[in-house]
Protein backbone atom coordinates (compact mmCIF):
# COMPACT_ATOMS: atom_id res chain seq x y z
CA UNK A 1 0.00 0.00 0.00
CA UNK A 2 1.29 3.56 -1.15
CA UNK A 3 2.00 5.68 2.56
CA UNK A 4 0.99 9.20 1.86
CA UNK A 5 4.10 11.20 1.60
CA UNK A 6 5.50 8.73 -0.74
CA UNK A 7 4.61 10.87 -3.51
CA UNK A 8 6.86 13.52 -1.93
CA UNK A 9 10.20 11.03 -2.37
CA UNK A 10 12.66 11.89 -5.11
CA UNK A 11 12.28 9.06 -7.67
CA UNK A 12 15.67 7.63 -9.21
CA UNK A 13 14.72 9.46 -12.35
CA UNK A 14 13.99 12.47 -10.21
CA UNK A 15 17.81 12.13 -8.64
CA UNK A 16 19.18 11.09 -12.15
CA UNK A 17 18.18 14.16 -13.49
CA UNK A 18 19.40 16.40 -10.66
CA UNK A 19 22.54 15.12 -11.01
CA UNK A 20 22.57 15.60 -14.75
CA UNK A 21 21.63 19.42 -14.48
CA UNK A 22 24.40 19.66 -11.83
CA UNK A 23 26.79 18.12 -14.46
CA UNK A 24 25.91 20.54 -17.41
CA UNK A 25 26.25 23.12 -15.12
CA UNK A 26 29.62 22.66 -14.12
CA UNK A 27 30.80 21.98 -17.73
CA UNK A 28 28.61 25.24 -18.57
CA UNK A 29 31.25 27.30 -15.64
CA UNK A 30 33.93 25.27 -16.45
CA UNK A 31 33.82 26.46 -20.35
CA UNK A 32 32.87 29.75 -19.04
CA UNK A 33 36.17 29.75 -17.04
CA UNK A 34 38.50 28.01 -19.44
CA UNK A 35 37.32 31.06 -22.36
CA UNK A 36 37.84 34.02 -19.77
CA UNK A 37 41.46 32.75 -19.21
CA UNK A 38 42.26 31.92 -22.90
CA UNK A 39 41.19 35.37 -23.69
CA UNK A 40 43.21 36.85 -21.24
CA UNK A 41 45.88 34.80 -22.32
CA UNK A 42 45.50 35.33 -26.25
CA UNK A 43 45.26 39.41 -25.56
CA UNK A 44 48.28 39.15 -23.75
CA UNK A 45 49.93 37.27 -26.46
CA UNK A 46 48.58 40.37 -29.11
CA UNK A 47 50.78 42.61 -27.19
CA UNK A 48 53.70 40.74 -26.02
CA UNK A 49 54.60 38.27 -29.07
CA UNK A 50 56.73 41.42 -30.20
CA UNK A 51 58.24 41.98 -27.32
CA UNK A 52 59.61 38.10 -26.47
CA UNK A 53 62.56 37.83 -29.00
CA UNK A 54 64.10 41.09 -27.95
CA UNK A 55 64.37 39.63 -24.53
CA UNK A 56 65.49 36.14 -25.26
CA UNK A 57 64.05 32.90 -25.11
CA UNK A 58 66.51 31.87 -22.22
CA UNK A 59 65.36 34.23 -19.88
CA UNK A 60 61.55 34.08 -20.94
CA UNK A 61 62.00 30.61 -20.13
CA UNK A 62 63.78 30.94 -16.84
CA UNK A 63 61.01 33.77 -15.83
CA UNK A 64 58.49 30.88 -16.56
CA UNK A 65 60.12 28.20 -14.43
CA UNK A 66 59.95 31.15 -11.52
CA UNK A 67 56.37 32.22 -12.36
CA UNK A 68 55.00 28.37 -12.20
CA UNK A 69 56.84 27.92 -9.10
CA UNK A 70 54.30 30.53 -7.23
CA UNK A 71 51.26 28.73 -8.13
CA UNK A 72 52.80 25.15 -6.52
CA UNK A 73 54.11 27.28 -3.22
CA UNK A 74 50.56 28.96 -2.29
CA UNK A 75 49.32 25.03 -2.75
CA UNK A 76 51.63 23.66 0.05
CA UNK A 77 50.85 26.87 2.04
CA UNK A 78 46.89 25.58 1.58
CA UNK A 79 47.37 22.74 2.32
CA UNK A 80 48.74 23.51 5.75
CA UNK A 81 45.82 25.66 6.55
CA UNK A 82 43.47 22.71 5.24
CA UNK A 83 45.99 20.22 7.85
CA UNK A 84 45.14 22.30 10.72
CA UNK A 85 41.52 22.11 10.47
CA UNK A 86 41.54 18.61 10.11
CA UNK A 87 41.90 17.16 6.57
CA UNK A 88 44.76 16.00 5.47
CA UNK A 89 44.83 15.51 1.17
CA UNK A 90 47.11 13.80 -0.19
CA UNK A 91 49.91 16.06 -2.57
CA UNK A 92 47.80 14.54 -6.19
CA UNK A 93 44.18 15.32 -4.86
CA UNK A 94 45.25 18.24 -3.14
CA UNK A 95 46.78 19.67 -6.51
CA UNK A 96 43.62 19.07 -8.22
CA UNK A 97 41.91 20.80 -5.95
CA UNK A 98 43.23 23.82 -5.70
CA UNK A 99 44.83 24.47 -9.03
CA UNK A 100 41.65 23.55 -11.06
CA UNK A 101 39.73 25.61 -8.29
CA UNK A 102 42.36 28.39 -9.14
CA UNK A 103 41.38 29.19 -12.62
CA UNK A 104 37.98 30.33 -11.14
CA UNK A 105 40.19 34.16 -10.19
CA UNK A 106 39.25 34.72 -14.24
CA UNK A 107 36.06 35.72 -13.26
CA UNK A 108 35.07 38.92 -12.08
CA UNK A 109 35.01 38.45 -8.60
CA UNK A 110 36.55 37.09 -5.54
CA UNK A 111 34.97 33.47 -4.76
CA UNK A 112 34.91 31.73 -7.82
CA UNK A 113 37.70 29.87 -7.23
CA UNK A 114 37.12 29.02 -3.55
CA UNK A 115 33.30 27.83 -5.55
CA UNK A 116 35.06 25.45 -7.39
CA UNK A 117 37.62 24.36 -4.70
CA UNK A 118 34.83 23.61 -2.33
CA UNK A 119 32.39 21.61 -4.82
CA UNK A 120 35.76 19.60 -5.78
CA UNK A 121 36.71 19.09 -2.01
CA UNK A 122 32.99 17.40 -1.58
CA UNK A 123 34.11 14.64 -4.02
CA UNK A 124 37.33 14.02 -1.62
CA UNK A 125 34.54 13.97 1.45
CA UNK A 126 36.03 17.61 2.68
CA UNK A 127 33.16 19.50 4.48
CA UNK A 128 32.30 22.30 2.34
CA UNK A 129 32.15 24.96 4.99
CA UNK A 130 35.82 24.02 5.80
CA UNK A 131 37.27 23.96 2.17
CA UNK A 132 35.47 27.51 1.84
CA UNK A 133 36.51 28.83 5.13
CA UNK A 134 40.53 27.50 3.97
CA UNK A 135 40.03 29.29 0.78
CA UNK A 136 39.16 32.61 2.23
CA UNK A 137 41.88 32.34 4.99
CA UNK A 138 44.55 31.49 1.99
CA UNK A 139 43.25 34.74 -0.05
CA UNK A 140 43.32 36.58 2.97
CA UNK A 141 46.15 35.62 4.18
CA UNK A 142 48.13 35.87 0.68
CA UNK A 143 46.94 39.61 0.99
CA UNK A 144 48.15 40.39 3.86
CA UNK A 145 51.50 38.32 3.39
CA UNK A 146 52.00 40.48 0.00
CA UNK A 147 51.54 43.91 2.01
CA UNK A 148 54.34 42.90 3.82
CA UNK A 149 56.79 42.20 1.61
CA UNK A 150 55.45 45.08 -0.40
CA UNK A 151 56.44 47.59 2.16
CA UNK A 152 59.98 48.43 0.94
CA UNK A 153 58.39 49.42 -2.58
CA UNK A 154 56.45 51.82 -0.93
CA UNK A 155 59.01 54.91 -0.85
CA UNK A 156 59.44 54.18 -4.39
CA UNK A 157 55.64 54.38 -5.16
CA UNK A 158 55.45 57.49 -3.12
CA UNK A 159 57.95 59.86 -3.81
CA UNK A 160 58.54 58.34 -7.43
CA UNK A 161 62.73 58.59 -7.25
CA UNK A 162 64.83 56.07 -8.25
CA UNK A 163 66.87 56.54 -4.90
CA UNK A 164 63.69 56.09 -2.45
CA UNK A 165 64.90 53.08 -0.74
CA UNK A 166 66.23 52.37 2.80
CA UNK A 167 66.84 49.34 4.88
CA UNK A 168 64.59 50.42 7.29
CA UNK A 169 61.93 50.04 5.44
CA UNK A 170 62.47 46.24 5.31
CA UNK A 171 63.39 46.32 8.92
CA UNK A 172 59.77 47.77 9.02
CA UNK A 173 58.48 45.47 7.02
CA UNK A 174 59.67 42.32 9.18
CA UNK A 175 58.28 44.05 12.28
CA UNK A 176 54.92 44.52 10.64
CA UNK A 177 54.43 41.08 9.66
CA UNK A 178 56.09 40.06 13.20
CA UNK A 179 52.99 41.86 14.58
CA UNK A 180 50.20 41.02 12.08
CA UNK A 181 50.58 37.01 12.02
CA UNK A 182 50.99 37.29 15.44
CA UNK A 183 48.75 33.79 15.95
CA UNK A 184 46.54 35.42 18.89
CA UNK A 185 46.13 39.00 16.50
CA UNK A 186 45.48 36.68 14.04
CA UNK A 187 43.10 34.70 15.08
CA UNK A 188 41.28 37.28 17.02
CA UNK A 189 41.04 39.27 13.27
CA UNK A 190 40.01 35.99 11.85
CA UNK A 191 36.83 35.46 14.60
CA UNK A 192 35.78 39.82 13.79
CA UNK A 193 36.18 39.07 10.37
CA UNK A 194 34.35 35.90 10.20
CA UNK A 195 31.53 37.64 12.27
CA UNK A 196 31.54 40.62 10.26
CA UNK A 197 30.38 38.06 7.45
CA UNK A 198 27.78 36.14 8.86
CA UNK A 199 29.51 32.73 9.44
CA UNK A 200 30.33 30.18 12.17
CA UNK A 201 33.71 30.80 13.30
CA UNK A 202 36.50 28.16 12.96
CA UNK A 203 36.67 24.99 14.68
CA UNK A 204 39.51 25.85 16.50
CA UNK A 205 41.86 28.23 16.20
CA UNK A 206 44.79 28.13 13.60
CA UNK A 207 48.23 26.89 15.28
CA UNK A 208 51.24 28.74 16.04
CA UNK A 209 53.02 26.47 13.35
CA UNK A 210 50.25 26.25 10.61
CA UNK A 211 50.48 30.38 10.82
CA UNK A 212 53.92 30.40 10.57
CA UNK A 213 54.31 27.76 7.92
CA UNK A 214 51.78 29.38 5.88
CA UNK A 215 53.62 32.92 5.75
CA UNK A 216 56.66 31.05 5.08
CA UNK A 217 55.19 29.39 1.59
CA UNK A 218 53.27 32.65 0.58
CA UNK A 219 56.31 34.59 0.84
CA UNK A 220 58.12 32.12 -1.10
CA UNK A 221 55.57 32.46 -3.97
CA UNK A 222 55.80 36.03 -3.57
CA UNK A 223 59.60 35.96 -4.19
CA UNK A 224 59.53 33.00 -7.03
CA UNK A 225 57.16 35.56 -8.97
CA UNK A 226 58.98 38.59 -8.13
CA UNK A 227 62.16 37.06 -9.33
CA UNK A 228 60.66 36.06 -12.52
CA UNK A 229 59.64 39.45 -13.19
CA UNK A 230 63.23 40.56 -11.89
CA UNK A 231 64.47 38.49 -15.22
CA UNK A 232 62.31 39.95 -17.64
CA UNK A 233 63.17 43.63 -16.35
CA UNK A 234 67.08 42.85 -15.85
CA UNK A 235 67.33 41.78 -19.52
CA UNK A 236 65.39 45.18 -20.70
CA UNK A 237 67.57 47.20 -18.58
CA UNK A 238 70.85 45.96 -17.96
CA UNK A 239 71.87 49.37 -16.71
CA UNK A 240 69.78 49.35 -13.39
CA UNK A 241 71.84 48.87 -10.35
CA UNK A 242 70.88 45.32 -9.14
CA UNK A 243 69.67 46.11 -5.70
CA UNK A 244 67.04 48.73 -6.38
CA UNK A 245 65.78 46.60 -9.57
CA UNK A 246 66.10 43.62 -7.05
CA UNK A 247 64.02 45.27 -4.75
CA UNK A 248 61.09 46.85 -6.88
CA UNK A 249 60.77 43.61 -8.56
CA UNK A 250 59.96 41.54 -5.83
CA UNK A 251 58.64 43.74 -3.52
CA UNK A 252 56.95 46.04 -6.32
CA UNK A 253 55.27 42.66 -7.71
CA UNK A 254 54.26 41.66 -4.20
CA UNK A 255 52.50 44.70 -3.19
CA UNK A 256 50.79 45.47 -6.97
CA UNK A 257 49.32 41.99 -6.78
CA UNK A 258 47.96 42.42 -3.42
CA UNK A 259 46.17 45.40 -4.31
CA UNK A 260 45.35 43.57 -7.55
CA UNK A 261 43.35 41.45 -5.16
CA UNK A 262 41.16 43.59 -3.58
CA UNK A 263 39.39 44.95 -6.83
CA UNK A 264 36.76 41.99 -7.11
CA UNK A 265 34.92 43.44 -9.92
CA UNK A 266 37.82 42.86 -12.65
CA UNK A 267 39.68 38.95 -13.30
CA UNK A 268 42.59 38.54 -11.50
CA UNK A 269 43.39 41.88 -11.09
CA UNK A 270 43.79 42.52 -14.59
CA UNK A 271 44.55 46.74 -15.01
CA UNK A 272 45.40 47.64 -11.25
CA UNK A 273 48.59 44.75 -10.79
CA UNK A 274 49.78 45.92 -14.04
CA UNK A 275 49.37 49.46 -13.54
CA UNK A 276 51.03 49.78 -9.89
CA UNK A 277 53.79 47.29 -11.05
CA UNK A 278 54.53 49.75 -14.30
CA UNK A 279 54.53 52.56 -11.93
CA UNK A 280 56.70 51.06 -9.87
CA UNK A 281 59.49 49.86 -12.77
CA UNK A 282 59.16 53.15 -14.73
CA UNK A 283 61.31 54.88 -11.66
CA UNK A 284 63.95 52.84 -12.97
CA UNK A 285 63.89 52.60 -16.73
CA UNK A 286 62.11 54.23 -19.43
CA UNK A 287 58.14 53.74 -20.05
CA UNK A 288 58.28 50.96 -22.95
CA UNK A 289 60.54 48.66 -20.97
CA UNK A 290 58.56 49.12 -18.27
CA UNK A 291 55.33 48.25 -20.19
CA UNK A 292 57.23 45.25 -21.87
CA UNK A 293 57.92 43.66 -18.68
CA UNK A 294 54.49 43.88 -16.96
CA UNK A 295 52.89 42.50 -20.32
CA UNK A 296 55.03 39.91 -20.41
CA UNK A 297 54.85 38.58 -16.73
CA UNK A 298 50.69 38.81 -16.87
CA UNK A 299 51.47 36.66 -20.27
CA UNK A 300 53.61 34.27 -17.80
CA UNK A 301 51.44 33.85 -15.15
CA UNK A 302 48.12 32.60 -17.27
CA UNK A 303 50.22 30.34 -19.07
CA UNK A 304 51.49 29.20 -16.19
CA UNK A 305 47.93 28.84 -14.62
CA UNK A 306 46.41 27.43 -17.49
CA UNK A 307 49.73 24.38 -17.72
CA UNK A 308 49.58 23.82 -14.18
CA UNK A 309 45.08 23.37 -14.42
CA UNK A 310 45.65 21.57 -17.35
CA UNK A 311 47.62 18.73 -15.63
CA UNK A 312 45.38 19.26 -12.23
CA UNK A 313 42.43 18.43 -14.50
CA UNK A 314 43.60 15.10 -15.99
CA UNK A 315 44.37 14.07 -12.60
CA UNK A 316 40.67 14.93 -11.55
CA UNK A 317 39.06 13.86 -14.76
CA UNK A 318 40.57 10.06 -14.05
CA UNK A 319 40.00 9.93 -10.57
CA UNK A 320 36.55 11.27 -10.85
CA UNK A 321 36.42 14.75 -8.46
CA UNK A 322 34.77 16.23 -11.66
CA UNK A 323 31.78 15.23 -12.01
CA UNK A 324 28.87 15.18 -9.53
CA UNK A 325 29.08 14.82 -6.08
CA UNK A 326 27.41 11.14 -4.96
């Protein structure tokens, strides 16, 4: 005999086609994604295919090995994060994960890529409020990391003289971020912050250590970027003194990229990275070589994103955290 809410029950066809709809969806964001970073990376192309053979293929190819270092350093810094609230993935799963999840920064917006990170994370059996909560701690975190090491480009930004640098300003810098990841500061900002938004606040608080590592990783895919763009802009100006060129590469591409961050309404901070970044270099050699080297790192960096989801995505297409979630 038929009970009355049996009606009400999803049927397997019912369930079926949920799950198809889900499917087509994500191929539907997924193709949306995949177009918004090949244009970005076929406009970059327009302007920079001129400008790669003037600065050698040798150190364009170096610059690339630095730039696709970055992308692999910010995973192991997530992954500690992810650790210390209690799931531990694997190094393959893990780099599925998050570099697939990573080409979701294409879109206007913020949370696309923590979106795809968390639906991904379900097929691994990650709770999705803590493989969202680790994605906004790693963008938050890579923020504030790159304001730090930004600091010593500041002078330069300000008073706009080749000369504005002093070792203070690092020794300032090393305080700040002495202060700021300070793991009771820290988690105390992460609790406001969490409460300014509306959501549940961690499970515990983030360890000493998994602070401490975390920095350490971010700032090491601060540098490996920074140095790549040190390459580029050391082979168009060979006359720069090393140490200031040194400096407002790194530090320069550090704190452009962090601003780059906080404007949510363009892709991956397409306009306001390049623009700071050209202001920055331009202190030190002439407009064109300036512009040559900040087109050709933004070409860098979505190739490099685009290699490094490419290989992600086989991984994930074979061992099924692609499709829907059972």
């Amino acid at each position: 005999m038929t009970g009355l809410g049996d009606d009400a029950l999803p049927t397997e066809a019912a369930v079926g086609r949920r799950r198809s709809l889900f499917d087509t969806l994500r191929w539907v964001a997924l193709a949306v994604v995949l177009a918004a970073a090949g244009v970005a990376l076929w406009r970059n192309w327009a302007q920079v295919s001129g400008e790669l053979g003037e600065m050698g293929w040798a150190t364009v190819a170096l610059a690339f090995v630095l730039v696709v270092a970055a992308p692999v350093l910010t995973l192991m810094g997530w992954r500690v994060l992810l650790a210390d609230l209690g799931t531990h993935l694997p190094a393959a799963p893990a780099s599925s994960v998050f570099l697939v999840g990573q080409l979701g920064k294409y879109l206007p917006g913020s949370v696309w890529s923590v979106v795809a990170q968390t639906e991904m994370g379900a097929r691994l059996h990650v709770p999705r409020r803590r493989m969202a909560v680790v994605g906004i701690l790693s963008i938050g975190l890579a923020v504030l990391t790159g304001c730090v090491l930004g600091v010593p480009a500041l002078p330069r930004l300000v008073d706009r003289d080749a000369d504005a640098f002093s070792w203070w300003w690092i020794a300032l810098a090393v305080g700040l971020g002495a202060v700021l990841l300070w793991p009771r500061l820290l988690n105390a900002a992460i609790t406001r912050g969490l409460r300014l938004l509306r959501r549940e606040p961690l499970e515990h608080e983030l360890s000493g250590r998994a602070i401490a590592l975390t920095s350490a990783w971010f700032v090491g895919a601060w540098v490996s970027t920074g140095l790549g763009t040190f390459v580029l802009a050391r082979s168009v100006a060979p006359e720069v003194p090393l140490g200031p060129l040194l400096v407002t590469s790194v530090c320069g591409f550090a704190l452009a990229s962090a601003a780059g961050m906080f404007s949510i309404l363009v892709p991956a901070g397409v306009g306001v990275r390049d623009g700071l970044l050209a202001l920055l270099l331009v202190t030190l050699m002439p407009l064109p070589a300036a512009t040559a080297v900040v087109v050709v790192a933004r070409f860098l960096a979505v190739l490099a994103d685009l290699v490094l989801a490419g290989a992600a995505w086989a991984w994930g297409r074979r061992h099924h955290l692609l499709g829907s979630t059972p």
